[in-house]
PDB file of N, CA and C in Angstrom:
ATOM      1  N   UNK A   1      39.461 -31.873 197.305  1.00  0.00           N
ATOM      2  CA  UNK A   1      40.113 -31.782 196.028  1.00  0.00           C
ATOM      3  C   UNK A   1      41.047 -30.568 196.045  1.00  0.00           C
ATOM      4  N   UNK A   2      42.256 -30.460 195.341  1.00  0.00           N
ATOM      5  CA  UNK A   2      43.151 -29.508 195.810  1.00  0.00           C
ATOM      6  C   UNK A   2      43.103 -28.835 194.463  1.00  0.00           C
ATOM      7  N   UNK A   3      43.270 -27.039 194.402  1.00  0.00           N
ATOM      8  CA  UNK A   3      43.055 -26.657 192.989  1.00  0.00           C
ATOM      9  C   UNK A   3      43.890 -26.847 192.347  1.00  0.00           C
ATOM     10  N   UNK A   4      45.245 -27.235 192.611  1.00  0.00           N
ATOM     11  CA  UNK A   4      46.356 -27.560 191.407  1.00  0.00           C
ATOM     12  C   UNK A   4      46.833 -29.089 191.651  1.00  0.00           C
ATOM     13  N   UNK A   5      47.502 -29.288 190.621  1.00  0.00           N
ATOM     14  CA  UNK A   5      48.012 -30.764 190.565  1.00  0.00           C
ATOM     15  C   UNK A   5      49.238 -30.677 189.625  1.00  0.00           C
ATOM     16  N   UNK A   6      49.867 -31.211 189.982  1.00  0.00           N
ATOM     17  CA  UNK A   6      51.715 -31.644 189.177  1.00  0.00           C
ATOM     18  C   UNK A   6      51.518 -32.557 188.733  1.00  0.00           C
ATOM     19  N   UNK A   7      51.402 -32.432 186.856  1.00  0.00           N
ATOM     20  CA  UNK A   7      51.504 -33.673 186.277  1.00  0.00           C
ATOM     21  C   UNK A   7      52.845 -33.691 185.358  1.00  0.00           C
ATOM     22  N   UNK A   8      53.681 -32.905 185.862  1.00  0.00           N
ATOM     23  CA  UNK A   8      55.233 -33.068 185.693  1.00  0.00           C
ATOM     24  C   UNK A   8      55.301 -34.474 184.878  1.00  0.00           C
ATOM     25  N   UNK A   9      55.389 -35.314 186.565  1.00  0.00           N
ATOM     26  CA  UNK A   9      55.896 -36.571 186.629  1.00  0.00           C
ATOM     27  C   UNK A   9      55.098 -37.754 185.998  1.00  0.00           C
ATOM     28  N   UNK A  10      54.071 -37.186 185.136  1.00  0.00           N
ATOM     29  CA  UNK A  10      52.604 -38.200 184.797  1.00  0.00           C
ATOM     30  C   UNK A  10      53.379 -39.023 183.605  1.00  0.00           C
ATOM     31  N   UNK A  11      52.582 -39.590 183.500  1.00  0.00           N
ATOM     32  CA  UNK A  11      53.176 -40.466 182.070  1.00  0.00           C
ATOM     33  C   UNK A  11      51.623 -41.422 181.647  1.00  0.00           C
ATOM     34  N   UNK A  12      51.670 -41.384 180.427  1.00  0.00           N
ATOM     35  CA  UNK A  12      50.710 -41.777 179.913  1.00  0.00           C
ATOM     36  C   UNK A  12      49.805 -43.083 179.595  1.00  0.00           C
ATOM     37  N   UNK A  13      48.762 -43.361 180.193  1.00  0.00           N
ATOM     38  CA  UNK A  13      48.729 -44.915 180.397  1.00  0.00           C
ATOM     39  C   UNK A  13      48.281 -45.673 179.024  1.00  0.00           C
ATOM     40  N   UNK A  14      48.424 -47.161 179.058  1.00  0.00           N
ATOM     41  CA  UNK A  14      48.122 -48.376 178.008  1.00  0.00           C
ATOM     42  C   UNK A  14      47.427 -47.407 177.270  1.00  0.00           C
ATOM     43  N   UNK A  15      47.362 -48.000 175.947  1.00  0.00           N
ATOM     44  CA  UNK A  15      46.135 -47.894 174.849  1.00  0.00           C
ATOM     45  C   UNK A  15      45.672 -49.170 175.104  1.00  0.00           C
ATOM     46  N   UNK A  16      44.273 -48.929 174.905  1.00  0.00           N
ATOM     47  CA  UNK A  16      43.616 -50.492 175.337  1.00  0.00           C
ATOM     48  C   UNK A  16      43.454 -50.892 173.779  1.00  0.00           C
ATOM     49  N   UNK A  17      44.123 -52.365 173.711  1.00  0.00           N
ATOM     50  CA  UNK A  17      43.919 -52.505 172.334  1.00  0.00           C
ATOM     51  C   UNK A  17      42.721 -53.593 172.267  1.00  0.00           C
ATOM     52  N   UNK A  18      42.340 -53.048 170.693  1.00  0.00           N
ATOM     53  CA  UNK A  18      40.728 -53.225 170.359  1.00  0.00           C
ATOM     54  C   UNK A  18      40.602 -54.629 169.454  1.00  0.00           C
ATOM     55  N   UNK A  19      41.941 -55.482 169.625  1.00  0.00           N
ATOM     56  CA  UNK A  19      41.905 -57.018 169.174  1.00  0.00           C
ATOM     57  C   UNK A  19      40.819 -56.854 168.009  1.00  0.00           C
ATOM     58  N   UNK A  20      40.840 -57.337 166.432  1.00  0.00           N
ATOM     59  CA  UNK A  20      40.086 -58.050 165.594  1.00  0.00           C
ATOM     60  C   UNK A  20      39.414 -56.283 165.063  1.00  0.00           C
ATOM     61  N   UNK A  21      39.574 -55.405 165.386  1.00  0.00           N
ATOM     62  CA  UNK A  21      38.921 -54.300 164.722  1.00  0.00           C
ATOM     63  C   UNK A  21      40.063 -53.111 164.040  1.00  0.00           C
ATOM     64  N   UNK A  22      39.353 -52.389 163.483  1.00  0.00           N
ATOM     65  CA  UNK A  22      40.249 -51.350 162.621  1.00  0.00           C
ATOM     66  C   UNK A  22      39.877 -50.115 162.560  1.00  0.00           C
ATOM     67  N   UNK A  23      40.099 -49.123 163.192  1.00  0.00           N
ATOM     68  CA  UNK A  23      39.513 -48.052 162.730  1.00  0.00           C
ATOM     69  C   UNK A  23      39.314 -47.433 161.794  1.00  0.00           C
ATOM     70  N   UNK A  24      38.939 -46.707 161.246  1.00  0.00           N
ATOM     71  CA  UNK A  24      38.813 -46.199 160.181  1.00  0.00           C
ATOM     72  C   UNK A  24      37.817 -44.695 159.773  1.00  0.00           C
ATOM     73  N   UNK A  25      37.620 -44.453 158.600  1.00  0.00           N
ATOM     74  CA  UNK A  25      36.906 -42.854 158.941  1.00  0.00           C
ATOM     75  C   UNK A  25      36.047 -43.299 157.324  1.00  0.00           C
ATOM     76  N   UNK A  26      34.636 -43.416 156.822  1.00  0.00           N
ATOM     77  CA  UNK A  26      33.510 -43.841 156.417  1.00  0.00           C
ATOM     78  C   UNK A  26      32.614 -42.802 156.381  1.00  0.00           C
ATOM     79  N   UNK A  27      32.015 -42.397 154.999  1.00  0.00           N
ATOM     80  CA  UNK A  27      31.220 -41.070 154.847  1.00  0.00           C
ATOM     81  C   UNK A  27      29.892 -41.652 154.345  1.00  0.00           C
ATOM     82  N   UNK A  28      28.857 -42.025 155.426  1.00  0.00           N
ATOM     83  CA  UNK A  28      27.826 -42.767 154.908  1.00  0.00           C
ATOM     84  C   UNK A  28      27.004 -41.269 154.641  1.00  0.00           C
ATOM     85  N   UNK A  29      25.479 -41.842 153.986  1.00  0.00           N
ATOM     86  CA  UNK A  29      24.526 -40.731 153.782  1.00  0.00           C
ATOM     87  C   UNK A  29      23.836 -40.243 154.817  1.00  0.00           C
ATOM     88  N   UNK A  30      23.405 -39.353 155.452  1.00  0.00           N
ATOM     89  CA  UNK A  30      22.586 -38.735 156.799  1.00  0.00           C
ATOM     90  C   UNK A  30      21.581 -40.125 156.768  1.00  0.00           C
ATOM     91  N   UNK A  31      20.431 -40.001 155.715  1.00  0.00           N
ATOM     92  CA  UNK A  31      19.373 -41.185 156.325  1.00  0.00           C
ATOM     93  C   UNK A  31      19.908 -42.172 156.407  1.00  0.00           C
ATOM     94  N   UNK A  32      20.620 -43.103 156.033  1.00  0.00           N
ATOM     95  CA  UNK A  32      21.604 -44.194 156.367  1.00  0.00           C
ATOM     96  C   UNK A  32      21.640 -44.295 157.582  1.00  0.00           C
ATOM     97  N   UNK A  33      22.424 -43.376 158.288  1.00  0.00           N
ATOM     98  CA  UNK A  33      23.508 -43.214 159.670  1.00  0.00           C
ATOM     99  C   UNK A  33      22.122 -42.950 160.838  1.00  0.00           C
ATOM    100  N   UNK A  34      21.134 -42.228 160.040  1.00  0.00           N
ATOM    101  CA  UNK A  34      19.948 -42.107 160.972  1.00  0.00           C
ATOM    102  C   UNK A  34      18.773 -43.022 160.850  1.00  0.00           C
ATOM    103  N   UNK A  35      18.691 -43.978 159.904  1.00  0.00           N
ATOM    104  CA  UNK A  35      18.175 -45.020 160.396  1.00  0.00           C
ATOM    105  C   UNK A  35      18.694 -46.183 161.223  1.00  0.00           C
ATOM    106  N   UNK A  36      19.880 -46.476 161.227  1.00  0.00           N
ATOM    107  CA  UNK A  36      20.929 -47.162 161.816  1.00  0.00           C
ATOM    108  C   UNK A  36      20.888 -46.661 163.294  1.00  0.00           C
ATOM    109  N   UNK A  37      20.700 -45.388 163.425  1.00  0.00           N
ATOM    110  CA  UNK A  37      20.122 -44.517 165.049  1.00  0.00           C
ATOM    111  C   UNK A  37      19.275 -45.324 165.775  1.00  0.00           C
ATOM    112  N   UNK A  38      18.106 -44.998 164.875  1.00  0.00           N
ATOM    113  CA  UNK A  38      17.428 -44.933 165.020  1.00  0.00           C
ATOM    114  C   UNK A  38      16.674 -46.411 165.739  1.00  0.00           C
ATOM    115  N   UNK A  39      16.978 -47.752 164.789  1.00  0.00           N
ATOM    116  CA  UNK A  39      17.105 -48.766 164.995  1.00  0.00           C
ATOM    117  C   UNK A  39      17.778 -49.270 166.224  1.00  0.00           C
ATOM    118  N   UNK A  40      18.887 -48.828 166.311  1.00  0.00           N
ATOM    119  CA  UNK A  40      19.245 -49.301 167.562  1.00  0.00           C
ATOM    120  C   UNK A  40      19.047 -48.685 169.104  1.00  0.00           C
ATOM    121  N   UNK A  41      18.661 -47.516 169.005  1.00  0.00           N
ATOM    122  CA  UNK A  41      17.660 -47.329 170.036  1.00  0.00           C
ATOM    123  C   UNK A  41      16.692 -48.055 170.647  1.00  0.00           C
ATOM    124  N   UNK A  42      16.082 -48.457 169.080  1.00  0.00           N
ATOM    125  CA  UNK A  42      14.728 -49.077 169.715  1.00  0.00           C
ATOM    126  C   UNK A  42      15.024 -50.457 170.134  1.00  0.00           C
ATOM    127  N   UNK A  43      16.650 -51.088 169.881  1.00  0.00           N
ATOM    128  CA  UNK A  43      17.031 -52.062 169.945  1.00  0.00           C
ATOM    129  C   UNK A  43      17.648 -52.571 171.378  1.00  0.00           C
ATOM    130  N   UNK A  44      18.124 -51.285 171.524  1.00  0.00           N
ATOM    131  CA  UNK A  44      18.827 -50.679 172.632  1.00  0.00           C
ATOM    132  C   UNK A  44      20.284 -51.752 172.539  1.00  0.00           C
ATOM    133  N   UNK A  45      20.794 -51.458 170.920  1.00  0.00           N
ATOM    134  CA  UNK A  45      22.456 -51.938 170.640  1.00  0.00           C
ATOM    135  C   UNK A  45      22.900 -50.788 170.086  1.00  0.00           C
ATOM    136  N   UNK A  46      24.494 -50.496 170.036  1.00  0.00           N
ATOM    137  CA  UNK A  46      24.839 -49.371 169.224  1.00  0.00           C
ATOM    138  C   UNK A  46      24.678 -49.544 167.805  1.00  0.00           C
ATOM    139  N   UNK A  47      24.552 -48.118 167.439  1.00  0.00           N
ATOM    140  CA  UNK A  47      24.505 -48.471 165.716  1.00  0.00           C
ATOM    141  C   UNK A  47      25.078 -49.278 165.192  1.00  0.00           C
ATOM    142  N   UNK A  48      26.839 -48.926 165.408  1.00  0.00           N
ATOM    143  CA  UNK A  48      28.062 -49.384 164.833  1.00  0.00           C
ATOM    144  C   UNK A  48      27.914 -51.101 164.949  1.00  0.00           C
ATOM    145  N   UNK A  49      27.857 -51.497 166.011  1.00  0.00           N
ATOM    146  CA  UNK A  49      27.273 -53.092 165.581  1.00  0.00           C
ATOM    147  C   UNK A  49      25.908 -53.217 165.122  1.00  0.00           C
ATOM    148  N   UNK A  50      24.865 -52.460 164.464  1.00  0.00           N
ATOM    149  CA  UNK A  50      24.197 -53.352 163.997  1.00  0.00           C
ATOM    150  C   UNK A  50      24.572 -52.652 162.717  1.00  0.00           C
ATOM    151  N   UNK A  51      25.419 -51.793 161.935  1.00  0.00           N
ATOM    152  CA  UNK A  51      26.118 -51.632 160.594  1.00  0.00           C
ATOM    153  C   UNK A  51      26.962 -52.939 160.057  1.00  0.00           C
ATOM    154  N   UNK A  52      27.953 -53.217 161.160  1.00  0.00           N
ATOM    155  CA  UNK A  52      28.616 -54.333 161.437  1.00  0.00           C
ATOM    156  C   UNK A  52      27.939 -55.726 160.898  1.00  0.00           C
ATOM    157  N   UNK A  53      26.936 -55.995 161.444  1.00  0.00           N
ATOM    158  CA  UNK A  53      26.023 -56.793 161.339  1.00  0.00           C
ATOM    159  C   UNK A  53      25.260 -56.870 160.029  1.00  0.00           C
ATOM    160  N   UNK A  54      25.280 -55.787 159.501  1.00  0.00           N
ATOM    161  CA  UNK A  54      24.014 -55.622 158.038  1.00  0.00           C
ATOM    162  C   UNK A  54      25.598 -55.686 156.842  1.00  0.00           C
ATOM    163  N   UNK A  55      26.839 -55.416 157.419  1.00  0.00           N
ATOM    164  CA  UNK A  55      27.927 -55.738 156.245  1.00  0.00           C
ATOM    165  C   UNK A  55      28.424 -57.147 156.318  1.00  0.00           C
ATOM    166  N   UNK A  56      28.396 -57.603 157.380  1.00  0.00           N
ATOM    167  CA  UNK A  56      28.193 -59.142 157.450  1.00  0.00           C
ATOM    168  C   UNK A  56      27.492 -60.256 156.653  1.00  0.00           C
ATOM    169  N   UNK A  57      26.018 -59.349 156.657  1.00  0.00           N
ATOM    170  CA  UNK A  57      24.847 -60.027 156.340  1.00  0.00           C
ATOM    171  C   UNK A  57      25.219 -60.300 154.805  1.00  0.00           C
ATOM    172  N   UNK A  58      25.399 -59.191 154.446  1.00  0.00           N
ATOM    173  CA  UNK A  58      25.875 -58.672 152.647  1.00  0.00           C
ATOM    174  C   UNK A  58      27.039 -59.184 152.368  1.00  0.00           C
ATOM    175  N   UNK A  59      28.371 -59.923 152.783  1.00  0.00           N
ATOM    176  CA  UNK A  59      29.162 -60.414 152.553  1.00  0.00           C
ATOM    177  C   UNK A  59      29.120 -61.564 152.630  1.00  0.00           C
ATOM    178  N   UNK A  60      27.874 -62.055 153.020  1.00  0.00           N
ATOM    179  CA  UNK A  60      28.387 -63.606 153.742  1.00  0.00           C
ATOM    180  C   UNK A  60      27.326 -64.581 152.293  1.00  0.00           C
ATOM    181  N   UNK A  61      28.070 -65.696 151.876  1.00  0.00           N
ATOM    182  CA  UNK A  61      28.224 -65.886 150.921  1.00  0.00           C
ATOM    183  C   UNK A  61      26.870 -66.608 150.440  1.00  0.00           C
ATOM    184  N   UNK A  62      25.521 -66.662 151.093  1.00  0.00           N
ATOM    185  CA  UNK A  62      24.475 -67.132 150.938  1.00  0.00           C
ATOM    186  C   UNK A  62      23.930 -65.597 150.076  1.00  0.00           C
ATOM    187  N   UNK A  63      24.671 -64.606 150.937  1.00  0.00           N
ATOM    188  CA  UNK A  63      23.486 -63.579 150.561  1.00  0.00           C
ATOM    189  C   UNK A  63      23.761 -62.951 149.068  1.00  0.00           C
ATOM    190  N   UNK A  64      24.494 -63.530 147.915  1.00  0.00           N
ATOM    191  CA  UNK A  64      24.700 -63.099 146.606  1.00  0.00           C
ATOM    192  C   UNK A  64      23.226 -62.959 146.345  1.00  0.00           C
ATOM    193  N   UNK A  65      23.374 -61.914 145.325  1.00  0.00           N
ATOM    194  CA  UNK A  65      21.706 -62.132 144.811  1.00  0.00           C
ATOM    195  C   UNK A  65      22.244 -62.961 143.546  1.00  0.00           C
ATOM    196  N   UNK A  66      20.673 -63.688 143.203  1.00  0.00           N
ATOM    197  CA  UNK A  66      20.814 -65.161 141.949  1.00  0.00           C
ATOM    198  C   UNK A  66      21.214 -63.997 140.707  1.00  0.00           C
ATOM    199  N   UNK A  67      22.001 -64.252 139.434  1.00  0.00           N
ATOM    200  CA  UNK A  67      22.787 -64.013 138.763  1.00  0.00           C
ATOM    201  C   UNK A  67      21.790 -64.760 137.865  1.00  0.00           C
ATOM    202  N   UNK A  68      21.566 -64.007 136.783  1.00  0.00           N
ATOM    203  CA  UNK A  68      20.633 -64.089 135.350  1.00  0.00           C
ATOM    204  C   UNK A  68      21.323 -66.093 134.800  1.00  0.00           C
ATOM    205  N   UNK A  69      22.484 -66.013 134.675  1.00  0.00           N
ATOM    206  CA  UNK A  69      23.736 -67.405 134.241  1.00  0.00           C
ATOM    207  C   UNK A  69      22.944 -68.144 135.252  1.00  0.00           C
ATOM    208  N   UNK A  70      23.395 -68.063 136.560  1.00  0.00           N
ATOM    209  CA  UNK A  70      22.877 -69.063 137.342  1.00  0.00           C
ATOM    210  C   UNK A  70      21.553 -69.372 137.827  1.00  0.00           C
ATOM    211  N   UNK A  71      20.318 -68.435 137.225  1.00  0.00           N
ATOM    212  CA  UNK A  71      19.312 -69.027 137.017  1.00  0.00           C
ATOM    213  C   UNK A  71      18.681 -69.654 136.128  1.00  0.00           C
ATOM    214  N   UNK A  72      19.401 -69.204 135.300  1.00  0.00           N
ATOM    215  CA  UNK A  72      19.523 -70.071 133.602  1.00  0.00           C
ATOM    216  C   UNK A  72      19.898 -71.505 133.850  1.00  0.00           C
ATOM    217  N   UNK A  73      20.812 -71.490 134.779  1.00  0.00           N
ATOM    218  CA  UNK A  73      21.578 -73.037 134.505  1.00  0.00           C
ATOM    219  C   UNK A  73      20.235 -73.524 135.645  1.00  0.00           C
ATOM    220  N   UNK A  74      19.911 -73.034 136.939  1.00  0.00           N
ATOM    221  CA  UNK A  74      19.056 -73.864 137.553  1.00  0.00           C
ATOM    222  C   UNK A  74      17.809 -74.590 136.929  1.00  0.00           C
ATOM    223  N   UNK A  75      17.482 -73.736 135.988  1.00  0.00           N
ATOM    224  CA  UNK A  75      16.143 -74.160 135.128  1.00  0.00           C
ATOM    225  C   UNK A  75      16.809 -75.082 134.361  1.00  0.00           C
ATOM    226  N   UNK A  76      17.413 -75.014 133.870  1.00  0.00           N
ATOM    227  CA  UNK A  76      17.888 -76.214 132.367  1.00  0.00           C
ATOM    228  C   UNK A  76      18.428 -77.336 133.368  1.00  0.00           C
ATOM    229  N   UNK A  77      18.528 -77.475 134.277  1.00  0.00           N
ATOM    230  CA  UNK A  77      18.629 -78.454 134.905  1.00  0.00           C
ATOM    231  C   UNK A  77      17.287 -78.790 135.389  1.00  0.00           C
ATOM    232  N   UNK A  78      16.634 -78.591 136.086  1.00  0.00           N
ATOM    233  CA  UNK A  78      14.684 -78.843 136.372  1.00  0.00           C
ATOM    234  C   UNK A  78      14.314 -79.068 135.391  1.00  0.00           C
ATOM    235  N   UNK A  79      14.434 -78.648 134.306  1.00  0.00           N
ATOM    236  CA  UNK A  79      13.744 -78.669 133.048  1.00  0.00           C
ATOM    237  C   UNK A  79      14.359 -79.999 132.172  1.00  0.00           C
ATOM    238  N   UNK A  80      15.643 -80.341 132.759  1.00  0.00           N
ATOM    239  CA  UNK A  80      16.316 -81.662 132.288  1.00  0.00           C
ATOM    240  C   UNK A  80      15.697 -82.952 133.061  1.00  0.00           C
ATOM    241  N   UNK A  81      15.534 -82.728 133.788  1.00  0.00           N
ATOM    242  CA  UNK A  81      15.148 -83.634 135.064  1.00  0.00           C
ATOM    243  C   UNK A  81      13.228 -83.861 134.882  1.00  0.00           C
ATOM    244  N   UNK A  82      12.905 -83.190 135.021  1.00  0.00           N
ATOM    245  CA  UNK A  82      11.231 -83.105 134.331  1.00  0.00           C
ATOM    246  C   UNK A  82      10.944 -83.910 133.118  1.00  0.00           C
TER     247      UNK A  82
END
């Protein structure tokens, strides 16, 4: 290995692009970010996908919680039908 090097002539390589993602900067709470650690350790996945994964879970359109209206209407319908 030689102790100096000429990076004069260097030039800077690709950004590898990260297709379908966004960076961004997110101020979760310490136990949050350290159970999310913590978990994926024992998972042995990175946090960041299984955060990924639990905002997924919460967006995806099964997971609404039931709405006072729309349990109202489910009963008056059972209760029509009965």
């Amino acid at each position: 290995m030689k102790g100096n090097y000429d990076f004069k002539a260097a030039r800077r390589g690709a950004v590898v692009d990260s297709a379908g993602k966004t960076r961004i900067t997110i101020f979760l709470d310490d136990d949050v970010l350290e159970a999310f650690r913590q978990r994926a350790a024992s998972e042995g996945k990175g946090y960041q996908t299984l955060i990924n994964d639990a905002l997924r879970q919460a967006i995806a359109p099964g997971a609404a919680p039931v709405t006072l209206d729309a349990l109202r209407r489910v009963l008056r319908e059972e209760l029509h039908v009965a």
